[in-house]
Protein backbone atom coordinates (compact mmCIF):
# COMPACT_ATOMS: atom_id res chain seq x y z
CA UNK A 1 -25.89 4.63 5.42
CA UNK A 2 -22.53 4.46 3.52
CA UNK A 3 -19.62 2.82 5.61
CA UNK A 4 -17.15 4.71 7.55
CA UNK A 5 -13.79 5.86 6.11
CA UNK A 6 -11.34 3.00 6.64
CA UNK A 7 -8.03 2.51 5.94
CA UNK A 8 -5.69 -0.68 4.47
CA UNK A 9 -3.77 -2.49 8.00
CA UNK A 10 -0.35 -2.20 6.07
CA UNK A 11 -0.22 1.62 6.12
CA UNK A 12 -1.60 2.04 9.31
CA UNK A 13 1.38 -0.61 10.69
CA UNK A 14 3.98 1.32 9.03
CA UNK A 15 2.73 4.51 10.42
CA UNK A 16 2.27 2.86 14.21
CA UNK A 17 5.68 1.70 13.62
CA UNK A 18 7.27 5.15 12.91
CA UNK A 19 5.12 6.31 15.46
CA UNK A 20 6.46 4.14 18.14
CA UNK A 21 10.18 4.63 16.87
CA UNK A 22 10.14 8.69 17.26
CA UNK A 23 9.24 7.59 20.98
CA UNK A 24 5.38 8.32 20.67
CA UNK A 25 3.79 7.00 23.39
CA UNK A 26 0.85 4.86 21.98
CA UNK A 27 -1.77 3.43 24.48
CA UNK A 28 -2.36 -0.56 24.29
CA UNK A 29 -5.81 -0.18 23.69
CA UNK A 30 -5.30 1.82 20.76
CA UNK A 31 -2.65 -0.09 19.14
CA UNK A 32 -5.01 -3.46 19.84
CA UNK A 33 -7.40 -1.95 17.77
CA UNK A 34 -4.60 -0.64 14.86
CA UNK A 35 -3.76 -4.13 14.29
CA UNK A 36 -6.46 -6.51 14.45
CA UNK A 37 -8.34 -6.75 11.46
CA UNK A 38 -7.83 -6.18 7.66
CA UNK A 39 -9.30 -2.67 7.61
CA UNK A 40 -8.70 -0.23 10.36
CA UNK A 41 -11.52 2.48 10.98
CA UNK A 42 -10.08 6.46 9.84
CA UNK A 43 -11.28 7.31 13.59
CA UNK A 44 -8.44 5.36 14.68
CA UNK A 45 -5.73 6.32 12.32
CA UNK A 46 -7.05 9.60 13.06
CA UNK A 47 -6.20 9.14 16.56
CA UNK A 48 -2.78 7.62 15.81
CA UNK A 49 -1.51 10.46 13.52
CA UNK A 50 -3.39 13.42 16.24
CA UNK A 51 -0.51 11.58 19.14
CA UNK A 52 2.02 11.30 16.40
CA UNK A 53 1.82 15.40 15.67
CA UNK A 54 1.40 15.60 19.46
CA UNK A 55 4.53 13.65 20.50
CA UNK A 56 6.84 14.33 17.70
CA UNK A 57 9.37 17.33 18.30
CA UNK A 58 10.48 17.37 14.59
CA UNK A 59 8.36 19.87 12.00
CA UNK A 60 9.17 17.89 9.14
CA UNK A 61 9.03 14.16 10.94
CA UNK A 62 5.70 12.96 8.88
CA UNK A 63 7.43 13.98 5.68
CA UNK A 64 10.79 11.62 6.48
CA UNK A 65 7.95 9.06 7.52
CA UNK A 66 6.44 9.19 4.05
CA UNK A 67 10.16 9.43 2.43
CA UNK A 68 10.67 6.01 4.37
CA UNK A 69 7.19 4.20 3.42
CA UNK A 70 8.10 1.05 0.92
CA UNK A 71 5.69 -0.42 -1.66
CA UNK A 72 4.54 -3.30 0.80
CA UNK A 73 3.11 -0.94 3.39
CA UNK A 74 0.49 0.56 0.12
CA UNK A 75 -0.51 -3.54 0.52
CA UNK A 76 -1.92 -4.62 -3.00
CA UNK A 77 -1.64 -1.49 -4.65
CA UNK A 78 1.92 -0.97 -4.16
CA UNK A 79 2.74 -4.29 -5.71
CA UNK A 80 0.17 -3.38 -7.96
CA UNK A 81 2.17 -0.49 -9.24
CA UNK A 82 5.58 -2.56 -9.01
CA UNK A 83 4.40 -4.56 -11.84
CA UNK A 84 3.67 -1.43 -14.50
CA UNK A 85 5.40 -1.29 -17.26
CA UNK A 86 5.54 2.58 -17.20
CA UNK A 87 5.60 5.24 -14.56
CA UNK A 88 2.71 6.34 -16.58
CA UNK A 89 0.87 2.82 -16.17
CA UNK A 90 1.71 3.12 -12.55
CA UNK A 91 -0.35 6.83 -11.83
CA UNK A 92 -3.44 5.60 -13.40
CA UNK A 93 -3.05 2.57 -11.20
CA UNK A 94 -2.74 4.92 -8.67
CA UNK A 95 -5.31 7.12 -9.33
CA UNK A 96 -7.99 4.27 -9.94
CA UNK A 97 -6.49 2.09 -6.39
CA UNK A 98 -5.69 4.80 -3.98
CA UNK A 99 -9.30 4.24 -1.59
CA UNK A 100 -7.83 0.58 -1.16
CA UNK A 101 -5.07 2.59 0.93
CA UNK A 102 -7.02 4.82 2.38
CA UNK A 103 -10.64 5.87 1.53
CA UNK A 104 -10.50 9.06 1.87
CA UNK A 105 -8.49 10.25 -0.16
CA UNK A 106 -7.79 10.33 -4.08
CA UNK A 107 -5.55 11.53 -6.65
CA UNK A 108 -5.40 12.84 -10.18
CA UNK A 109 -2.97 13.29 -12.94
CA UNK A 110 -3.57 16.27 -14.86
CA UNK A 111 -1.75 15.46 -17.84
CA UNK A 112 -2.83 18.20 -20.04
CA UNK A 113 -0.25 21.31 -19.34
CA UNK A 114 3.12 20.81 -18.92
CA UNK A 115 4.59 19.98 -16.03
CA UNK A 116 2.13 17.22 -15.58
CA UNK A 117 0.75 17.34 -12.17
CA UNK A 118 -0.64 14.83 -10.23
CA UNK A 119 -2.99 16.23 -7.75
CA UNK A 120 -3.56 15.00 -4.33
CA UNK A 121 -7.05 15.12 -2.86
CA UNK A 122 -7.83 14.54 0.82
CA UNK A 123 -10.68 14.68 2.41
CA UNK A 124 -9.77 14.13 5.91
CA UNK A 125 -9.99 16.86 8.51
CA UNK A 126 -7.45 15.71 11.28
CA UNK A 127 -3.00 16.50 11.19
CA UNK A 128 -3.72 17.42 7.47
CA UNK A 129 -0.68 19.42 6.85
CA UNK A 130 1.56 15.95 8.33
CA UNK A 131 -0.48 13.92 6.40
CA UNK A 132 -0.41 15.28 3.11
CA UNK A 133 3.13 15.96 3.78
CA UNK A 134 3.69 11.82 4.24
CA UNK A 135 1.36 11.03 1.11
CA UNK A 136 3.69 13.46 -1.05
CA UNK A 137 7.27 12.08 0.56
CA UNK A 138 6.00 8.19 -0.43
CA UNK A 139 4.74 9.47 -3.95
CA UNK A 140 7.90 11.04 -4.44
CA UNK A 141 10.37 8.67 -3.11
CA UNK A 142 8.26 5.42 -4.74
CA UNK A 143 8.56 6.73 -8.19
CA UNK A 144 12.16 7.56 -7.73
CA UNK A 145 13.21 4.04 -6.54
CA UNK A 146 10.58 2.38 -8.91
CA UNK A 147 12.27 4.01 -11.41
CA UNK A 148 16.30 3.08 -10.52
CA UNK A 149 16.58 6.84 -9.83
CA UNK A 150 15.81 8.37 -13.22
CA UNK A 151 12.39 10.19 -11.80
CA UNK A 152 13.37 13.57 -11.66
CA UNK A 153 9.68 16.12 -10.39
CA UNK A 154 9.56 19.79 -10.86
CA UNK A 155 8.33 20.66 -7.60
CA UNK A 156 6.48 18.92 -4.81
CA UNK A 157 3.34 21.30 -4.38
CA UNK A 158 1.58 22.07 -0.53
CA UNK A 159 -1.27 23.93 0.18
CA UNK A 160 0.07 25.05 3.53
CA UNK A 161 2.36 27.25 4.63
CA UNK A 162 5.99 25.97 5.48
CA UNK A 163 6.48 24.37 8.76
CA UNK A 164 10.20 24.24 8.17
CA UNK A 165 12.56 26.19 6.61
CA UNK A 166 11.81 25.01 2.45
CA UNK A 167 16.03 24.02 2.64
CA UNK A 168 15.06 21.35 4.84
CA UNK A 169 12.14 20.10 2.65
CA UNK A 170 14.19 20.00 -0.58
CA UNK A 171 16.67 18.04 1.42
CA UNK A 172 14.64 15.45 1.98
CA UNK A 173 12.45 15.70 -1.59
CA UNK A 174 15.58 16.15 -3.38
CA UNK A 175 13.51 18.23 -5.61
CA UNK A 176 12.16 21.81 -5.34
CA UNK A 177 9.05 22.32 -2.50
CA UNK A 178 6.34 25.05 -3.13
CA UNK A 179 4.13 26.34 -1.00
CA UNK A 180 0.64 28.14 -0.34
CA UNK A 181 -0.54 26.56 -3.79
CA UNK A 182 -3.93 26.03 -4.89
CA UNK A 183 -3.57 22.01 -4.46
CA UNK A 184 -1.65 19.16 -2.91
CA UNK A 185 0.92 17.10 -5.72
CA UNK A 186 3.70 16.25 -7.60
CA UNK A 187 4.58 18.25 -10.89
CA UNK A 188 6.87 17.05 -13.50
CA UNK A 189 7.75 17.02 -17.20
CA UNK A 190 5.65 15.18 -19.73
CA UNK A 191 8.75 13.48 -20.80
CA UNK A 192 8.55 11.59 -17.16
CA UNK A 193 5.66 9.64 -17.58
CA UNK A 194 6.88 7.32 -20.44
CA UNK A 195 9.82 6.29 -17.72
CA UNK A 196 9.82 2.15 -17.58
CA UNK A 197 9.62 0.70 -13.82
CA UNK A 198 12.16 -2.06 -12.91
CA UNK A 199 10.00 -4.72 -11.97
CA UNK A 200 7.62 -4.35 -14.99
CA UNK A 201 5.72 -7.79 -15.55
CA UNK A 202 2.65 -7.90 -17.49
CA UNK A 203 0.93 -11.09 -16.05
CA UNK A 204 1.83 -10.39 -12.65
CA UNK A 205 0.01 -7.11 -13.13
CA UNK A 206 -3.06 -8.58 -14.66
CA UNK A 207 -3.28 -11.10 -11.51
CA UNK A 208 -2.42 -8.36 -8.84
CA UNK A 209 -4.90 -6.14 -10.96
CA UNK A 210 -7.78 -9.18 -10.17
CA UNK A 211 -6.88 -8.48 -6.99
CA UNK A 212 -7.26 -4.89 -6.38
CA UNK A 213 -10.39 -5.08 -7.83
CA UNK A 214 -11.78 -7.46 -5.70
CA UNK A 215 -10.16 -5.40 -2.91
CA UNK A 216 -11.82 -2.01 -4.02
CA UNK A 217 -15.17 -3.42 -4.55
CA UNK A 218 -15.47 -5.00 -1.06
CA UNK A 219 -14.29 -1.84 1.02
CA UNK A 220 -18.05 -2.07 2.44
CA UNK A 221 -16.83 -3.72 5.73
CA UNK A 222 -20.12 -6.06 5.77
CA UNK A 223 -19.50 -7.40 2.13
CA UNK A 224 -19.05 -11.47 2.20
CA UNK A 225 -15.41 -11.21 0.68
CA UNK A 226 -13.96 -8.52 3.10
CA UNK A 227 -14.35 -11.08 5.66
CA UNK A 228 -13.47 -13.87 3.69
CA UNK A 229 -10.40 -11.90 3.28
CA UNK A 230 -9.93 -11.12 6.62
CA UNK A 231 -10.04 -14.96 7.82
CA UNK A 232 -7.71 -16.14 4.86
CA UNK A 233 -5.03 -13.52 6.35
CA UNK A 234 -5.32 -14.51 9.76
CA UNK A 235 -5.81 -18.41 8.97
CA UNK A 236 -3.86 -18.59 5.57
CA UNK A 237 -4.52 -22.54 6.12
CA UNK A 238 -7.38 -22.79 6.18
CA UNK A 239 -9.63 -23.38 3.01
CA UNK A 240 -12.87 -22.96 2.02
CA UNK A 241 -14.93 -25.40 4.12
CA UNK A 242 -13.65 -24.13 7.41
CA UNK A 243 -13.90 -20.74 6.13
CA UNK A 244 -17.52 -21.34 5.88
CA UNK A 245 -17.76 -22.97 9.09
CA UNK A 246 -16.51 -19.76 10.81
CA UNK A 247 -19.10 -17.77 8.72
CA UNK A 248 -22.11 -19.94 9.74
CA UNK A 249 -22.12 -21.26 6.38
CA UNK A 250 -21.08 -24.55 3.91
CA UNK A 251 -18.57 -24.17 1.43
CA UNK A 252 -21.15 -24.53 -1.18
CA UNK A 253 -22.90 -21.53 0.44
CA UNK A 254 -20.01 -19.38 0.44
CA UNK A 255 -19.62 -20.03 -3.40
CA UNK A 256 -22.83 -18.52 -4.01
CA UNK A 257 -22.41 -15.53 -1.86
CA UNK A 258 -18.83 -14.72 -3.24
CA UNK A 259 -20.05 -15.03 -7.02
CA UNK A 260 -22.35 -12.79 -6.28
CA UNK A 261 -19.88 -10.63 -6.12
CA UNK A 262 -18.09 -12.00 -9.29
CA UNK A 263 -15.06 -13.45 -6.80
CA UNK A 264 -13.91 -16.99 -6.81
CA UNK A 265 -12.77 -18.61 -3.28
CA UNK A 266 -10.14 -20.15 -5.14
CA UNK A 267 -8.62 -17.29 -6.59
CA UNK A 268 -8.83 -14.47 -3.27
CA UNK A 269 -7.05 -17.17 -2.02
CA UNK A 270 -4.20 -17.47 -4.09
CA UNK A 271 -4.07 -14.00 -4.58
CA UNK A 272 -3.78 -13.67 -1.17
CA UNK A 273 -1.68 -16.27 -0.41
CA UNK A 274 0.82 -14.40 -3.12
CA UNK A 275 0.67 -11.07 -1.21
CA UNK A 276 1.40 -12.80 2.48
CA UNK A 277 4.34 -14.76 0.59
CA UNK A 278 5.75 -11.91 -0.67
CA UNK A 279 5.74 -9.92 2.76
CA UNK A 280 7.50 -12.88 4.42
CA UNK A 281 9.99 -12.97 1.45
CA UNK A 282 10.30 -9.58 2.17
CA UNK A 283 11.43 -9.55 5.72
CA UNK A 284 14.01 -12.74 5.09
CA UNK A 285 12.00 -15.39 6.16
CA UNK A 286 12.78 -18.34 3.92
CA UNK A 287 10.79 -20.73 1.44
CA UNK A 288 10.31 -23.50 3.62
CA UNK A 289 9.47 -21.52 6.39
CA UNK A 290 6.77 -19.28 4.07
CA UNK A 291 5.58 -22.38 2.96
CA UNK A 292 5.01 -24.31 5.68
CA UNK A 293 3.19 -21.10 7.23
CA UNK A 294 0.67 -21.05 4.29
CA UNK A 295 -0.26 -24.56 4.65
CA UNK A 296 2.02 -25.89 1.73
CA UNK A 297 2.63 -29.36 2.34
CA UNK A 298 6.56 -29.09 1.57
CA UNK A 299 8.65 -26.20 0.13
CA UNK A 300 8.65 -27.66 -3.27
CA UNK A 301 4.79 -27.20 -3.59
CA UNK A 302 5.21 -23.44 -2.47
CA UNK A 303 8.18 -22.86 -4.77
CA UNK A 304 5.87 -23.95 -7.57
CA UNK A 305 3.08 -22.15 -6.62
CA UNK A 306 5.21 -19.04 -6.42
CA UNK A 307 6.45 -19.42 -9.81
CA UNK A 308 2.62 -19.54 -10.94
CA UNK A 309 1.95 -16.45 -9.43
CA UNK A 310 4.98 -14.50 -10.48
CA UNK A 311 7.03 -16.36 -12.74
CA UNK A 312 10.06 -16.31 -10.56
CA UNK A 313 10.93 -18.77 -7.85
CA UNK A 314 11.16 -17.26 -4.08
CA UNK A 315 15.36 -16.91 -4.94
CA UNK A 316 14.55 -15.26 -8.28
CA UNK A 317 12.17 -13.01 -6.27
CA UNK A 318 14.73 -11.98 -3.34
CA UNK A 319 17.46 -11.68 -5.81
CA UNK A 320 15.38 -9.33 -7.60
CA UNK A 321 16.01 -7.07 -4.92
CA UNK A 322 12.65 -7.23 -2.97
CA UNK A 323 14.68 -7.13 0.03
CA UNK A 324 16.61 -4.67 -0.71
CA UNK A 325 13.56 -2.26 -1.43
CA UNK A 326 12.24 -3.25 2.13
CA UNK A 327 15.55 -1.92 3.60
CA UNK A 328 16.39 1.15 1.79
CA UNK A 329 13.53 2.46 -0.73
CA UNK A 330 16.30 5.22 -2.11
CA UNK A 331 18.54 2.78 -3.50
């Protein structure tokens, strides 16, 4: 039997967050259960996004949601796609990543006609009008600010009918909305797609890339790595011996198991030692506190670990404007 739909923890934070800030009323149980592992079932999210359309008063609240959503709450995809050279680069990483967000759910770039359209594809049955309407919004913002502004789309395209007046969606698109089409997306001119991204790195991309890959391949909730995963973000100190110990298993052991699924310890690890760094950075937290909260044994080793995984220092990479990004994602 295949595993259930799931969904990434990041997104479903960001959307419990929003949630909980347009005054829905979430039950304890239910937000438990949103935040406690790596992976959060779609049953639940369904749940979250049935109170959210419920509670909220606002037709057009999932969209500013989805206008608001940063690259840190896609988790490894949306640094993944920080680190394209091209907006170009940064759809097919989309295309190819998207089930790490959410797995049920795809897109496509039809890059044939002109506009270009890239085609969103759900296959979820629950607040699908508010949910596409979010997916769209982040697309559409992301590329905008990934771009320093120079993304300019067509149209954003819905299936459904308005549930505002369109003045309202533009607004908050800054582009033209259509409606009643044959498919969810984005159009936009060929021209768009050779755009460069402002935080293009090509080795940070091939490591983040390692990543996702392990990521996609162990979406099957029982696979050795998923939980492997799932203990390294809850226990980023420990390492692989005590790993094993809370998988019934020696460190040795867990070396088989994870190379049989062509993953290192040693490098999930770092990965995702990387992507917990750069949430801290993220939120202001500073080097010696990151460090010491990975398990570094003094700020200088974490500084030169950082610099290993993204050739900047944790200065170079707040200067950057990471922060910034986390703040406002239309700057």
């Amino acid at each position: 039997m295949p595993a259930p739909y799931s969904v990434t923890a990041r997104f479903t934070q960001a959307i419990l967050e929003a949630s909980l800030r347009h005054g829905v009323q979430v039950p304890e149980a239910l937000r438990a259960a949103l935040t406690q592992g790596v992976r959060v079932p779609m049953a639940q999210q369904d749940s979250l996004w049935a109170l959210f359309a419920e509670a909220t008063v606002d037709p057009l609240a999932a969209l500013a949601v989805g206008t608001d959503l940063q690259a840190g709450h896609l988790d490894i995809v949306g640094l993944l796609l920080l680190s394209c050279d091209t907006l170009g680069d940064a759809l097919e990483v989309l295309t190819e990543y998207a089930p790490i967000i959410g797995d049920n759910a795809r897109f496509e770039v039809d890059a044939v006609r002109d506009p270009v359209v890239l085609r969103y594809l759900p296959d979820y049955t629950v607040c699908v009008e508010q949910r596409v309407e979010a997916a769209l919004g982040c697309v559409v913002s992301l590329a905008r600010w990934m771009t320093n502004g120079r993304f300019r789309p067509s149209a954003v395209l819905f299936a459904h009918a308005p549930r505002a007046a369109v003045a309202e969606y533009e607004a908050l698109l800054g582009c033209p909305a259509q409606f009643d089409q044959p498919f969810n997306g984005v159009a936009f001119a060929p021209g768009e797609m050779g755009l460069s991204l402002i935080q293009a790195g090509r080795e940070l991309h091939a490591h983040l890339r390692t990543l996702a890959d392990i990521m996609l391949a162990s979406l099957a909730q029982d696979s050795v790595s998923a939980r492997v995963q799932h203990l390294i973000r809850k226990h980023p100190r420990w390492g692989k011996e005590r790993i094993g110990d809370e998988l019934g298993m020696s460190g040795r052991h867990l070396n088989r198991k994870l190379a049989a699924e062509a993953i290192s310890f040693k490098g999930l690890r770092e990965a995702l030692l990387y992507n917990l760094a750069v949430q801290a950075l993220r939120t202001g937290q500073t080097a010696a506190l990151v460090g010491e909260k990975l398990g570094f044994s003094d700020e200088n080793a974490f500084v030169r670990a950082f610099r290993r995984w993204s050739d900047k220092t944790p200065a170079q990479f707040v200067r950057a404007g990471f922060t910034i990004m986390e703040a406002d994602p239309s700057e």
